[in-house]
Each structure stands twice: as C-alpha cells, then as structure tokens.
PDB file of N, CA and C in Angstrom:
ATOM      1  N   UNK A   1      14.263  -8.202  23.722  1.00  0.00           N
ATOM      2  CA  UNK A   1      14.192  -9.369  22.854  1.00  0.00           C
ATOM      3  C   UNK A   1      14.988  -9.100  21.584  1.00  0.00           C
ATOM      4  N   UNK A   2      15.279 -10.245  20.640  1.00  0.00           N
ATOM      5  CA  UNK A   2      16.357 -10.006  19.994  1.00  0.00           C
ATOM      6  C   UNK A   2      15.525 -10.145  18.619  1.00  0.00           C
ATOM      7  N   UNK A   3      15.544 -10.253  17.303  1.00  0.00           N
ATOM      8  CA  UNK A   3      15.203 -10.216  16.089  1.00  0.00           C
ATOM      9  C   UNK A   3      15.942 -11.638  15.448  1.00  0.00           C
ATOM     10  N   UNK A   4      15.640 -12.470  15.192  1.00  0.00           N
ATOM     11  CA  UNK A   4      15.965 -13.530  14.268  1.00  0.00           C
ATOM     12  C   UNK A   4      15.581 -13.832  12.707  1.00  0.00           C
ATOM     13  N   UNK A   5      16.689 -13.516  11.887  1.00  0.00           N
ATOM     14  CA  UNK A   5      16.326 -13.354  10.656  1.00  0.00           C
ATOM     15  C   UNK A   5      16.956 -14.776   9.900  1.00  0.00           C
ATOM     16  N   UNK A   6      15.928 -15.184   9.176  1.00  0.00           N
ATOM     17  CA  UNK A   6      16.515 -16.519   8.375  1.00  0.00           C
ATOM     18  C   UNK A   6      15.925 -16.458   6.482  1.00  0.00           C
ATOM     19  N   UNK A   7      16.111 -16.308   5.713  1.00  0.00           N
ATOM     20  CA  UNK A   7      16.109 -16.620   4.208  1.00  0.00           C
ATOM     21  C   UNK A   7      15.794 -17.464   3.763  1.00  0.00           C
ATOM     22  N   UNK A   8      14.825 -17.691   2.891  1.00  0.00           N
ATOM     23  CA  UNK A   8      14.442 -19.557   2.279  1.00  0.00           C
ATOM     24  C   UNK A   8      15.096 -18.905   0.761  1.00  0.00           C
ATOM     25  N   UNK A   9      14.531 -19.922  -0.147  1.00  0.00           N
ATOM     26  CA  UNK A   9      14.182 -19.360  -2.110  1.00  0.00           C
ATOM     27  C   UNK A   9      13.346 -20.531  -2.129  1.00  0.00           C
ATOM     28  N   UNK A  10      12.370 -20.750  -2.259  1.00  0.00           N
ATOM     29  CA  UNK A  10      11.325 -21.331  -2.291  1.00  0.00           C
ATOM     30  C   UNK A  10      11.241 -21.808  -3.816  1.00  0.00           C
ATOM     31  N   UNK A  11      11.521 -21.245  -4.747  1.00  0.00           N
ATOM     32  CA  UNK A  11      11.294 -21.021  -6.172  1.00  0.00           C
ATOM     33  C   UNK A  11      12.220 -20.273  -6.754  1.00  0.00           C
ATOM     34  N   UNK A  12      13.054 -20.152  -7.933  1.00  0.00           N
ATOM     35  CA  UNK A  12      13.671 -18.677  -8.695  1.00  0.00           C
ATOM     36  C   UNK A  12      12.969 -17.428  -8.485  1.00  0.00           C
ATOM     37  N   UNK A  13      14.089 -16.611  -8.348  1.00  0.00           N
ATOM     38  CA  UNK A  13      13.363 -15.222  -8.316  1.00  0.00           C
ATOM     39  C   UNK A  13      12.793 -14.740  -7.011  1.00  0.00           C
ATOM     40  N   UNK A  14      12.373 -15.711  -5.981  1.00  0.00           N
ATOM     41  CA  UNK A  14      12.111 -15.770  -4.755  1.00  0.00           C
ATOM     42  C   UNK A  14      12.735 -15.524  -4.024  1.00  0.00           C
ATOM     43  N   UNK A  15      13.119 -14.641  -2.631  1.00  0.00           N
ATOM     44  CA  UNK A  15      13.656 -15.128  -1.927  1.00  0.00           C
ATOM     45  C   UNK A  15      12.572 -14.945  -0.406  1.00  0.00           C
ATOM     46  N   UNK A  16      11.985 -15.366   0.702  1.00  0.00           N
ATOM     47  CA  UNK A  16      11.436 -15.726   2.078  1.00  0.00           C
ATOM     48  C   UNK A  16      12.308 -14.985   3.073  1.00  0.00           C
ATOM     49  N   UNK A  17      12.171 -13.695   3.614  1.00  0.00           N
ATOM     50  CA  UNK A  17      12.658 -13.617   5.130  1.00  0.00           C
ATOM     51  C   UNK A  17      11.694 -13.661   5.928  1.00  0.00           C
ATOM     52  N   UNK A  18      12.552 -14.562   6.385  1.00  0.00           N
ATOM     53  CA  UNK A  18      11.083 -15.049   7.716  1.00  0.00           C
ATOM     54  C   UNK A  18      11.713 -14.551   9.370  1.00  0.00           C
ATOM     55  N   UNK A  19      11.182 -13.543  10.275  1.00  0.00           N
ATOM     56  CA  UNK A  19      11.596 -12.803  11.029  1.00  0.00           C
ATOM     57  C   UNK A  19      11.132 -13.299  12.303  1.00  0.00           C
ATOM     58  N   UNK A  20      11.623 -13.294  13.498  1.00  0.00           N
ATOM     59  CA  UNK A  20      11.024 -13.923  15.009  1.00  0.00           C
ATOM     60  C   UNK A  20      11.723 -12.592  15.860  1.00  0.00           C
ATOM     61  N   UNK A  21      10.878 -12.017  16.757  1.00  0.00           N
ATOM     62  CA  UNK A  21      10.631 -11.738  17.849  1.00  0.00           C
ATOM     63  C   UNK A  21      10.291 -10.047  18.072  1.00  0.00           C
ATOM     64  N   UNK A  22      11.640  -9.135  18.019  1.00  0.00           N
ATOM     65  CA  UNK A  22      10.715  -7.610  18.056  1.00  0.00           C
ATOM     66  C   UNK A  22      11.697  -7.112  16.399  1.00  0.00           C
ATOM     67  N   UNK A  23      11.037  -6.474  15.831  1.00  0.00           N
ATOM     68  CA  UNK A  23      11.661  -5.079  14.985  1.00  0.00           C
ATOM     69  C   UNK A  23      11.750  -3.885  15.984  1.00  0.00           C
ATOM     70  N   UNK A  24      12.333  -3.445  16.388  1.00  0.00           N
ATOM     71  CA  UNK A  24      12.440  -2.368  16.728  1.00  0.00           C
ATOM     72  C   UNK A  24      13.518  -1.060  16.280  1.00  0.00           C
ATOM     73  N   UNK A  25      13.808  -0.104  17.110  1.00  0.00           N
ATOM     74  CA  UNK A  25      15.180   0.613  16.946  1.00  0.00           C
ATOM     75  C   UNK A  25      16.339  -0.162  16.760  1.00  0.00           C
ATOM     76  N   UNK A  26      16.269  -1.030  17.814  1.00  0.00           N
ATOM     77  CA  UNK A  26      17.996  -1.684  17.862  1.00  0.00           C
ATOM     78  C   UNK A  26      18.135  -2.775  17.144  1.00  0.00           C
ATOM     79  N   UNK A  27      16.358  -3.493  16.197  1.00  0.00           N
ATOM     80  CA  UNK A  27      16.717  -4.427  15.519  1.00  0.00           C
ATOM     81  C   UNK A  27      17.010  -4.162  14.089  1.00  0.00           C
ATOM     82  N   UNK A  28      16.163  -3.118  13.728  1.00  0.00           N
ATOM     83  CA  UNK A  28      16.125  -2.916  12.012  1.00  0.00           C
ATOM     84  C   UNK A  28      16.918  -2.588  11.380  1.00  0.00           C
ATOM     85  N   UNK A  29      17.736  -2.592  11.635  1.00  0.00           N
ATOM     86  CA  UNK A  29      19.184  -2.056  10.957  1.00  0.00           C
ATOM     87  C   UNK A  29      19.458  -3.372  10.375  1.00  0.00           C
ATOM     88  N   UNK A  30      19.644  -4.274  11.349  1.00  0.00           N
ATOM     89  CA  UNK A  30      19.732  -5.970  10.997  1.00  0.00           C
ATOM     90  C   UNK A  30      18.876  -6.559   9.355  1.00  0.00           C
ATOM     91  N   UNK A  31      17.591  -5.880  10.078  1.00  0.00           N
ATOM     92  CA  UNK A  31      16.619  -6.503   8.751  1.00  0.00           C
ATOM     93  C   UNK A  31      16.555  -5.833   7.132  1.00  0.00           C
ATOM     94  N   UNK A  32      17.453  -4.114   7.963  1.00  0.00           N
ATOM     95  CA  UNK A  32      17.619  -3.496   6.865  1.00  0.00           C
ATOM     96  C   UNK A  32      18.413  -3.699   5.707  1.00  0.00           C
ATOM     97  N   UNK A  33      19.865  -4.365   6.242  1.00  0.00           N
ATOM     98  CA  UNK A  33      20.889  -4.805   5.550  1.00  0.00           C
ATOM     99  C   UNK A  33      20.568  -5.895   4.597  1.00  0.00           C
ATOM    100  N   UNK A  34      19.615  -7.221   5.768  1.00  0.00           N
ATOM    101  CA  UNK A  34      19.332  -8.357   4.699  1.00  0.00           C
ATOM    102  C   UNK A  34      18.388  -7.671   3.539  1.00  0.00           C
ATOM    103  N   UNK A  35      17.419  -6.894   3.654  1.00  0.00           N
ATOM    104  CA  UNK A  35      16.743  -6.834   2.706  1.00  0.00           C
ATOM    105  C   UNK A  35      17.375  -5.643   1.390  1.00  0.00           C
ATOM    106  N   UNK A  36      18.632  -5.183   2.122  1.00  0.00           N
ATOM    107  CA  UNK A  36      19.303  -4.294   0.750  1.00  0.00           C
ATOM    108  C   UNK A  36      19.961  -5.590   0.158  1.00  0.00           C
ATOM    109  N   UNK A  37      20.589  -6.433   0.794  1.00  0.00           N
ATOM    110  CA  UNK A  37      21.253  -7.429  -0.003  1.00  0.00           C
ATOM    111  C   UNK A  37      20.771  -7.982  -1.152  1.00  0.00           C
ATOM    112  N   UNK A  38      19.169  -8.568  -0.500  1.00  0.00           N
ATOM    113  CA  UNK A  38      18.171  -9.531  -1.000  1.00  0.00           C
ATOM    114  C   UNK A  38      18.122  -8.514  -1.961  1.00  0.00           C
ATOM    115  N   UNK A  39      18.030  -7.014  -2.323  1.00  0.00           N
ATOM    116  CA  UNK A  39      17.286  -6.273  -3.187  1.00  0.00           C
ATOM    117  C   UNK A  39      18.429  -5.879  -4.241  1.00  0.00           C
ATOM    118  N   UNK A  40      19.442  -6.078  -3.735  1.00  0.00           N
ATOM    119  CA  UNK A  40      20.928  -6.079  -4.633  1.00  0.00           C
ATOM    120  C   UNK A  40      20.811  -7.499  -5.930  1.00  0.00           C
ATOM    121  N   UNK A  41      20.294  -8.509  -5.230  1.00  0.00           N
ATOM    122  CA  UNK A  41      20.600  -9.530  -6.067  1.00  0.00           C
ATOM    123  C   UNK A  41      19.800  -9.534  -7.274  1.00  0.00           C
ATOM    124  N   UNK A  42      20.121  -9.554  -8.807  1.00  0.00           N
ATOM    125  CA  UNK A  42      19.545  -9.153  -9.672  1.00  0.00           C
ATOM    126  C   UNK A  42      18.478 -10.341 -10.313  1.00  0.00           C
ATOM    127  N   UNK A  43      18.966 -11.569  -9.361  1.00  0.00           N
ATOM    128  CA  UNK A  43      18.014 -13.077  -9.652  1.00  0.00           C
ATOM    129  C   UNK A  43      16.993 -12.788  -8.891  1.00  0.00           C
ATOM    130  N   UNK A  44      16.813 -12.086  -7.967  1.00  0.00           N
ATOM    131  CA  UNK A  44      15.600 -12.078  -7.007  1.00  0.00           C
ATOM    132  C   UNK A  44      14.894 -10.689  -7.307  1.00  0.00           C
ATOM    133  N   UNK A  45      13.300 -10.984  -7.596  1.00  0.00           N
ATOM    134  CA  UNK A  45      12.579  -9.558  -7.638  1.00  0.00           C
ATOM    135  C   UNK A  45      11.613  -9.978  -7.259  1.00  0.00           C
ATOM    136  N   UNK A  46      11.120 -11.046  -6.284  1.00  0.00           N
ATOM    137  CA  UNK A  46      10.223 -11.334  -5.415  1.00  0.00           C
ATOM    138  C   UNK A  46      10.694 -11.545  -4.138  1.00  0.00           C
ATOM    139  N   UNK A  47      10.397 -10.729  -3.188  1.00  0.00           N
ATOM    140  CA  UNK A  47      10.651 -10.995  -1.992  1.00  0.00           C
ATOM    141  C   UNK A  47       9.335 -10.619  -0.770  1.00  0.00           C
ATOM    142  N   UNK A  48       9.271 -12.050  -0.253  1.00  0.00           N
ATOM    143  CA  UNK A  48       8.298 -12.158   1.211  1.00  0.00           C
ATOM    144  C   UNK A  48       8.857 -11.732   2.512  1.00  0.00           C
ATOM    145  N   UNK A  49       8.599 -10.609   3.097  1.00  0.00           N
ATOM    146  CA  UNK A  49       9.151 -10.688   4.209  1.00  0.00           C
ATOM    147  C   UNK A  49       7.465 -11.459   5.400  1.00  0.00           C
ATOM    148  N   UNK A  50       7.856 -12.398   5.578  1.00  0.00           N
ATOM    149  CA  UNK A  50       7.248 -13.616   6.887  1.00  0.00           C
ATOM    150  C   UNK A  50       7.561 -12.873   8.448  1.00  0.00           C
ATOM    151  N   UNK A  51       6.141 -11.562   8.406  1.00  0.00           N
ATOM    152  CA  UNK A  51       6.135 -11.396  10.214  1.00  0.00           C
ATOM    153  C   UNK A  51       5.181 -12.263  11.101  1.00  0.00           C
ATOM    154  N   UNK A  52       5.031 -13.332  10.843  1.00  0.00           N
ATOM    155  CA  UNK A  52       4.060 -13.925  11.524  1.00  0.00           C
ATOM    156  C   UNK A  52       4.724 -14.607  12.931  1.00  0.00           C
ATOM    157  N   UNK A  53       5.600 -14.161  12.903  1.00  0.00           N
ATOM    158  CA  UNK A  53       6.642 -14.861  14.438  1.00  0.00           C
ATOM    159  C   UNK A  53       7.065 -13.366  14.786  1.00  0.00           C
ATOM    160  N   UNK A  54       6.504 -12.431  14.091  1.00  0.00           N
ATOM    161  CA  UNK A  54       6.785 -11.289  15.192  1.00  0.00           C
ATOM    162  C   UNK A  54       5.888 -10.615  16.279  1.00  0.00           C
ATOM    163  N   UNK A  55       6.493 -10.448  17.035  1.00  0.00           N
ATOM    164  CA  UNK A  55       5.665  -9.843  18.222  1.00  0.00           C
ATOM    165  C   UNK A  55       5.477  -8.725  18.448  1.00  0.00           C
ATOM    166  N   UNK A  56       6.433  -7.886  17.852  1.00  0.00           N
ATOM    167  CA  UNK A  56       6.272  -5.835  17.955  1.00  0.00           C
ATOM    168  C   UNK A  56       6.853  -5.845  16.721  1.00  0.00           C
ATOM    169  N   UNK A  57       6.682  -4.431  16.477  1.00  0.00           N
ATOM    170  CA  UNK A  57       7.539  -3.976  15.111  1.00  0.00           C
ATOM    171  C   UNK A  57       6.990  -2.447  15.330  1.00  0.00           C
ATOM    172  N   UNK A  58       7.969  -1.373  15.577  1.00  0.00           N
ATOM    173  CA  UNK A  58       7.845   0.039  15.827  1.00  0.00           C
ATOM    174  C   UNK A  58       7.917   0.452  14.236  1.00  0.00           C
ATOM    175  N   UNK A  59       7.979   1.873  14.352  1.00  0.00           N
ATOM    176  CA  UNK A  59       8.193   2.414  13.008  1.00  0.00           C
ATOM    177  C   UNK A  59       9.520   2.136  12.397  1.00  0.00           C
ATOM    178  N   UNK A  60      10.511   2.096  13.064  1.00  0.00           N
ATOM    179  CA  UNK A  60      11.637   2.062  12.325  1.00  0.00           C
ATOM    180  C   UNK A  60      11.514   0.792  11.308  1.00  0.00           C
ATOM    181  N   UNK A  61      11.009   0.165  12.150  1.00  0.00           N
ATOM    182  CA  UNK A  61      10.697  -1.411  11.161  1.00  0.00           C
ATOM    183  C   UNK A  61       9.909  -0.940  10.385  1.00  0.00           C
ATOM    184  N   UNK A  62       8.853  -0.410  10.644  1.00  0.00           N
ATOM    185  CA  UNK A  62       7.811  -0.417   9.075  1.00  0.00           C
ATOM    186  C   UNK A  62       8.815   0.730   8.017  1.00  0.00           C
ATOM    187  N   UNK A  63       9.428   1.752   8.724  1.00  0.00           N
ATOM    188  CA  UNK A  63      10.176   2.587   7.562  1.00  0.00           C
ATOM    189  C   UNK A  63      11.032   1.228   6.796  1.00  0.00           C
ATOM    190  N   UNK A  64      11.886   0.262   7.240  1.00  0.00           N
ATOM    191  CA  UNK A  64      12.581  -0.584   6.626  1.00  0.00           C
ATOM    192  C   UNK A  64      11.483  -1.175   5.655  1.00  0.00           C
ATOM    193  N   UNK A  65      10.604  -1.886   6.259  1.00  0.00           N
ATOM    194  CA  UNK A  65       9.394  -2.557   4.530  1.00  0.00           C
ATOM    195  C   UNK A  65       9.365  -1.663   4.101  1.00  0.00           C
ATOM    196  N   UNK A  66       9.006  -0.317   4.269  1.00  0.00           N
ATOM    197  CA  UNK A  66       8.912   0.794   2.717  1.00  0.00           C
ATOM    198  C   UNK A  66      10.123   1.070   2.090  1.00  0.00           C
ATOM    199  N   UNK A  67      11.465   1.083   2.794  1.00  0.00           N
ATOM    200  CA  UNK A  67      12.639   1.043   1.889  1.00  0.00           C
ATOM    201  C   UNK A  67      12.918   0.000   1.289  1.00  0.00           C
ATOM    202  N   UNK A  68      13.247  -1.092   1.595  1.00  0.00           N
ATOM    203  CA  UNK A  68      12.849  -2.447   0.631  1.00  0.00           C
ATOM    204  C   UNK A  68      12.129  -2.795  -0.526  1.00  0.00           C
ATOM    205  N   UNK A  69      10.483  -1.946   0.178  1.00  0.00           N
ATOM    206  CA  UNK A  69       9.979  -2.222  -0.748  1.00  0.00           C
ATOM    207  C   UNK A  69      10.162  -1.285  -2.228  1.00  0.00           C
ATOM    208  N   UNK A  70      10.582  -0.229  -2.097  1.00  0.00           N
ATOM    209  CA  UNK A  70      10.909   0.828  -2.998  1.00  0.00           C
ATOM    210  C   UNK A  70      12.115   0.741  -3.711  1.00  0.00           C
ATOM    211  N   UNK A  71      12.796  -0.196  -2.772  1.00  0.00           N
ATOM    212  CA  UNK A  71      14.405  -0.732  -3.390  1.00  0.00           C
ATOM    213  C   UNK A  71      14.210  -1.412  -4.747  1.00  0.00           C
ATOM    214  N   UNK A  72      12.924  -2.681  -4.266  1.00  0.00           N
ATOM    215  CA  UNK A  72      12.779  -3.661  -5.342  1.00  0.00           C
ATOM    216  C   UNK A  72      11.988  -3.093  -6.538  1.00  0.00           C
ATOM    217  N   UNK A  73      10.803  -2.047  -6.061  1.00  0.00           N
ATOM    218  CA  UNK A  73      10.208  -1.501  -6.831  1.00  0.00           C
ATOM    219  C   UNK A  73      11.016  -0.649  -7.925  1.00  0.00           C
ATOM    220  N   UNK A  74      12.019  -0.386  -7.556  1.00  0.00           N
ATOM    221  CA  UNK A  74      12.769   0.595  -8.766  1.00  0.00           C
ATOM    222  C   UNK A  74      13.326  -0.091  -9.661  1.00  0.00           C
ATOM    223  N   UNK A  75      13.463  -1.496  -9.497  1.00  0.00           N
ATOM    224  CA  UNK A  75      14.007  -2.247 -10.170  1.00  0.00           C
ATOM    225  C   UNK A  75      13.065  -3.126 -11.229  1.00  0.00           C
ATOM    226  N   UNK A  76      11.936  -3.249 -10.775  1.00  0.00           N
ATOM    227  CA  UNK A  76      11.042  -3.759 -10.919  1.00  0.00           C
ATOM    228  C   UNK A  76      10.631  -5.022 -10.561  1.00  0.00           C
ATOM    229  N   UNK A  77      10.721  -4.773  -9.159  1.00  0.00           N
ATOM    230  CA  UNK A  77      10.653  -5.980  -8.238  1.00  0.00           C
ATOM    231  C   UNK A  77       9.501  -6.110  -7.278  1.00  0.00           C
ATOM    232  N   UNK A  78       9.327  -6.655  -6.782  1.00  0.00           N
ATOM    233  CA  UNK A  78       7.786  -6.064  -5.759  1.00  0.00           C
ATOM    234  C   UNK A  78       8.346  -7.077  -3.793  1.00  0.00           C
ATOM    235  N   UNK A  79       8.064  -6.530  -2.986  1.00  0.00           N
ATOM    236  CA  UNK A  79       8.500  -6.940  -1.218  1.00  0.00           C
ATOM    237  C   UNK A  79       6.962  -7.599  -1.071  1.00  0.00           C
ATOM    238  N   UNK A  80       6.401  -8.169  -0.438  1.00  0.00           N
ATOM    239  CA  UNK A  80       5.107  -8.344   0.072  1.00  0.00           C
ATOM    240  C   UNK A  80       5.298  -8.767   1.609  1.00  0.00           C
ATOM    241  N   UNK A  81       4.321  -8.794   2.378  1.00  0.00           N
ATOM    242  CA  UNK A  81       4.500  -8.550   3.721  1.00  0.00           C
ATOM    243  C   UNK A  81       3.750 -10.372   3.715  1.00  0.00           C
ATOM    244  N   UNK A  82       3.825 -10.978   4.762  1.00  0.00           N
ATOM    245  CA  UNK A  82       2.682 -12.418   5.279  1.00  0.00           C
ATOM    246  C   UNK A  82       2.570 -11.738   7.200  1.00  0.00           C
ATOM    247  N   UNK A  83       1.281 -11.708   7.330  1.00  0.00           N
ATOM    248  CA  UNK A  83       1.156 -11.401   8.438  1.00  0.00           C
ATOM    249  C   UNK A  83      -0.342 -11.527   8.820  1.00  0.00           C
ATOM    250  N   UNK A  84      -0.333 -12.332  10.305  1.00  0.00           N
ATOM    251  CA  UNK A  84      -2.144 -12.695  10.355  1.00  0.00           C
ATOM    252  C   UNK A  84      -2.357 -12.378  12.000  1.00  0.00           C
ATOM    253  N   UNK A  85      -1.660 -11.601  12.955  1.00  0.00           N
ATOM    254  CA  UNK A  85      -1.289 -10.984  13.959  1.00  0.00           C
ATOM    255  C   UNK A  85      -2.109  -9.909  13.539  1.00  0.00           C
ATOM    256  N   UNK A  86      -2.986 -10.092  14.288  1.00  0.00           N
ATOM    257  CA  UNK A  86      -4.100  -8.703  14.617  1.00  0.00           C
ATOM    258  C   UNK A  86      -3.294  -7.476  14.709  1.00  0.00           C
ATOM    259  N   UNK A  87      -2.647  -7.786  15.767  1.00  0.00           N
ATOM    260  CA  UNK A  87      -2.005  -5.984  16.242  1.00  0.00           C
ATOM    261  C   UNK A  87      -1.134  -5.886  15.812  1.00  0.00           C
ATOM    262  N   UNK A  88      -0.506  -6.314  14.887  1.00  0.00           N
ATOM    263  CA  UNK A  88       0.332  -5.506  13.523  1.00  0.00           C
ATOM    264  C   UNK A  88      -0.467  -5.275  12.235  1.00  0.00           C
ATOM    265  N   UNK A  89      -1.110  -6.392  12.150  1.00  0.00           N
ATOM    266  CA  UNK A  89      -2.225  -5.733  10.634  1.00  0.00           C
ATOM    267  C   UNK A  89      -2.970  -4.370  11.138  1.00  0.00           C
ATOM    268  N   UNK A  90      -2.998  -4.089  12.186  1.00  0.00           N
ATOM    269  CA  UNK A  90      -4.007  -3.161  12.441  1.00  0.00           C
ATOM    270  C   UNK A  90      -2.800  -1.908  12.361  1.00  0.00           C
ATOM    271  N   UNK A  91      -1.411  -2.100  12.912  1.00  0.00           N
ATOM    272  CA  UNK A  91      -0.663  -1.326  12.667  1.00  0.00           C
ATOM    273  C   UNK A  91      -0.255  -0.469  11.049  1.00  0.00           C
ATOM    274  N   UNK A  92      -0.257  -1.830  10.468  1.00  0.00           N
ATOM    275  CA  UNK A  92      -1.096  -1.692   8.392  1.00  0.00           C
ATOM    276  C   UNK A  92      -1.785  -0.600   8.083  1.00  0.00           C
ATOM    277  N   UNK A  93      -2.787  -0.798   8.921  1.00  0.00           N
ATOM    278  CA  UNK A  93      -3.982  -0.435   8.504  1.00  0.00           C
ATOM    279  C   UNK A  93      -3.982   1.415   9.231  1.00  0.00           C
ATOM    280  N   UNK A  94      -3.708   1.854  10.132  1.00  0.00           N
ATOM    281  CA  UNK A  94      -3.612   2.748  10.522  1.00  0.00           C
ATOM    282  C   UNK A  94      -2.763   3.443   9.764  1.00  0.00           C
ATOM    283  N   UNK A  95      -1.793   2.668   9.465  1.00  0.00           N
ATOM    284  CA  UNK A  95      -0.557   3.680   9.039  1.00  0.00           C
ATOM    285  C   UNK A  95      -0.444   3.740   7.185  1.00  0.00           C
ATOM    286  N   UNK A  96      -1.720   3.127   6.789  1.00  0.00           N
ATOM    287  CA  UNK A  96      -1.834   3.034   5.856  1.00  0.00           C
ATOM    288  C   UNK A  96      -1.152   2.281   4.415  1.00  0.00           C
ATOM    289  N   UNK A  97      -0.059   1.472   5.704  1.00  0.00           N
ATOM    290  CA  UNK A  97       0.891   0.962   4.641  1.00  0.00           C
ATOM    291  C   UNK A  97       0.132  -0.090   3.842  1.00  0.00           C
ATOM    292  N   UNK A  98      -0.870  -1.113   3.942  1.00  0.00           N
ATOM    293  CA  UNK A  98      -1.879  -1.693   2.643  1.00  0.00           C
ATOM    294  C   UNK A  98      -2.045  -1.234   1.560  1.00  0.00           C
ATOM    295  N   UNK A  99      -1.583   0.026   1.570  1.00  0.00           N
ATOM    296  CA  UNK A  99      -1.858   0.569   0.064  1.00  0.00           C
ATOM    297  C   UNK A  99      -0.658   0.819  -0.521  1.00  0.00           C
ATOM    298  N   UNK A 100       0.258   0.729   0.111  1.00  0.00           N
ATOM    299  CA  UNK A 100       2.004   0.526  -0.196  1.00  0.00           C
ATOM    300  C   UNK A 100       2.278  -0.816  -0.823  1.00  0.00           C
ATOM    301  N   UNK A 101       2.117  -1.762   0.490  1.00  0.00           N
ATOM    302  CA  UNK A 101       2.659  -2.762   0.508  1.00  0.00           C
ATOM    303  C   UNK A 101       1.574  -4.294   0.739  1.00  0.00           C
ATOM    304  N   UNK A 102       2.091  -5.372  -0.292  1.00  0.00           N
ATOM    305  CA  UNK A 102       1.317  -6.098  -0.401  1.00  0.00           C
ATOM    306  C   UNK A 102       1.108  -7.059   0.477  1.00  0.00           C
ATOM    307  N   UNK A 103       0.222  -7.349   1.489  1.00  0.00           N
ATOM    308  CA  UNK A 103       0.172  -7.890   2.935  1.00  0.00           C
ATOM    309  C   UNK A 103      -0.792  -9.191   2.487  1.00  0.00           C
ATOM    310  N   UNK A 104      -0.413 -10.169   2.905  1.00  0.00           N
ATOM    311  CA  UNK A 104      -1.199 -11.210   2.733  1.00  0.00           C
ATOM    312  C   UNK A 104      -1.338 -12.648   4.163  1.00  0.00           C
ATOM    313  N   UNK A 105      -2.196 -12.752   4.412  1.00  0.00           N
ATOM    314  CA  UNK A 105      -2.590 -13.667   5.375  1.00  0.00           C
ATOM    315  C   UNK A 105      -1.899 -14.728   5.660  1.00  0.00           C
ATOM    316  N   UNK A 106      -1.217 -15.717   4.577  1.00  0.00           N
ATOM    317  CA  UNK A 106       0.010 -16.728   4.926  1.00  0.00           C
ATOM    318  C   UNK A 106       0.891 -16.589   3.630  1.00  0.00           C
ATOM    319  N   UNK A 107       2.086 -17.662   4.205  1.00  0.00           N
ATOM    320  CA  UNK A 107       3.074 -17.460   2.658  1.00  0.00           C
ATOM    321  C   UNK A 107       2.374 -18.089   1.491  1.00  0.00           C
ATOM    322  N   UNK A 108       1.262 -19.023   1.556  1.00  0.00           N
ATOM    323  CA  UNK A 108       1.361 -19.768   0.485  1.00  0.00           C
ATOM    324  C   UNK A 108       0.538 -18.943  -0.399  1.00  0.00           C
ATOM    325  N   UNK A 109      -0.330 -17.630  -0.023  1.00  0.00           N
ATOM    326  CA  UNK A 109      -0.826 -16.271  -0.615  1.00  0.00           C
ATOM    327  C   UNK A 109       0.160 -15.794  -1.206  1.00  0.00           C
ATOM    328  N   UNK A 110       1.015 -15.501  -0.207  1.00  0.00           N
ATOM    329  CA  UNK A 110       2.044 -14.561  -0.591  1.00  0.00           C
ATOM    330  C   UNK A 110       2.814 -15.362  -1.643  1.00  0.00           C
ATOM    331  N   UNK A 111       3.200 -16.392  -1.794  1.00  0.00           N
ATOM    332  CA  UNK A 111       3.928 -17.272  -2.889  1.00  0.00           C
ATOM    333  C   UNK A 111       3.014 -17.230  -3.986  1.00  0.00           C
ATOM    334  N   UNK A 112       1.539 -17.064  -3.928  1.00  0.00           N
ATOM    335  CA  UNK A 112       1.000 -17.677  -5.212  1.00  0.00           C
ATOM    336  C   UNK A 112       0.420 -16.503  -5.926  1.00  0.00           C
ATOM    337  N   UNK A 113       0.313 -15.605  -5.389  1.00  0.00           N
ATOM    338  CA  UNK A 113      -0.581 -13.850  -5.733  1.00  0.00           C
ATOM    339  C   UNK A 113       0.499 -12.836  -5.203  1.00  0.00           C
ATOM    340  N   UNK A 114       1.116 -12.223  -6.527  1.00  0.00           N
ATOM    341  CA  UNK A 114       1.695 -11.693  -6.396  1.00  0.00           C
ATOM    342  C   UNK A 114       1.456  -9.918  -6.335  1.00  0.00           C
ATOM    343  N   UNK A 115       0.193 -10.311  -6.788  1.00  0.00           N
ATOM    344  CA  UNK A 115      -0.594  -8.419  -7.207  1.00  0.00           C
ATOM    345  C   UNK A 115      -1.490  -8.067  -6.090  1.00  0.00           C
ATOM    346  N   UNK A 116      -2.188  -8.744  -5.617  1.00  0.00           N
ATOM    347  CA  UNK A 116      -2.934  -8.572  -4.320  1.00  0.00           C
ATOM    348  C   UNK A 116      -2.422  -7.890  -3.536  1.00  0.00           C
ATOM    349  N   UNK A 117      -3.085  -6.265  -3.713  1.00  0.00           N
ATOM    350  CA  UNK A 117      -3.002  -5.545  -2.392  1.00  0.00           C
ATOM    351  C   UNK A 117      -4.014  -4.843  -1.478  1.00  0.00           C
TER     352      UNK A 117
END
C-alpha cells in the first residue's frame, strides 16, 4: 500500500498533514521530507500530523514524528499527533511516545489544545 500525504493551514502558524494508508520503510522518507519542509517554514510552529486514515505505521514512521517533532521543538515549535485507531494509540503507548508527543483524539483537539499531552 502506498502513503498519501496532503497539507491544509487551517489558521496562521498552522499547518495539517493529514496521511492515508501505511507509514512504513518505503513510505517515511516521503513523510519525512514534508515534515522537514513544514519545519523549515519559519510562519509555521504548529503542526498536526492527522493519522486517523492510517492503517500501519512501523518504527521508521514513529522515528519520523520524533524527528519532526524535535525539528519544531528546537525552534520553538511543537508537532502533535490526531489519532483514535486503537492499534496505533496502543503503539503510543507501548513505545512510550505520549510523553514525547502530543496525541489527541480528533483535529478539532488538536487545533484547539495545544499543551495537552
């Protein structure tokens, strides 16, 4: 399966990647690039990445949200995750990334609470 990546800005300062189908090895490279871009741009220091249309996501993908998210963080920016897929939150939760990264149940969380982790 292939990875489909699309961008909103919902608001300034915002920018939405909203992701469909696997992260894997052969996809994250893809998601890696958009989110160095997104983390390049000096108007944006909020960024949602939207897995709720994903179906797998291996480690390489979760290493990409922690580089992202550390991208924006140095800047003083913050990544937050939207995700309500059992068997990736649980993937969260094992791997401890909740305490990394700010995971929230839908975008309109993730748009409105930005500190919630």
């Amino acid at each position: 399966m292939n990875l489909e990546l699309t961008t909103s800005h919902p608001r300034p300062g915002t920018a939405v990647v909203h992701a469909a189908g696997e992260v894997d090895v052969a996809t994250s490279p893809d998601l890696r690039s958009l989110l160095e871009t997104i983390a390049g741009d000096p108007g944006v220091d909020h960024v949602v990445v939207d897995l709720d249309r994903v179906e797998f996501i291996d480690s390489s993908g979760l290493g990409v949200l922690i580089i992202g998210g550390r991208l924006l963080g140095e800047r003083g920016g913050e990544l937050c995750i939207v995700c309500s897929r059992p068997g990736i939150l649980r993937l969260f939760e094992i791997t401890e990334l909740r305490q990394v990264l700010a995971v929230h149940p839908s975008l309109g969380d993730a748009l409105g609470d930005r500190t919630t982790r």
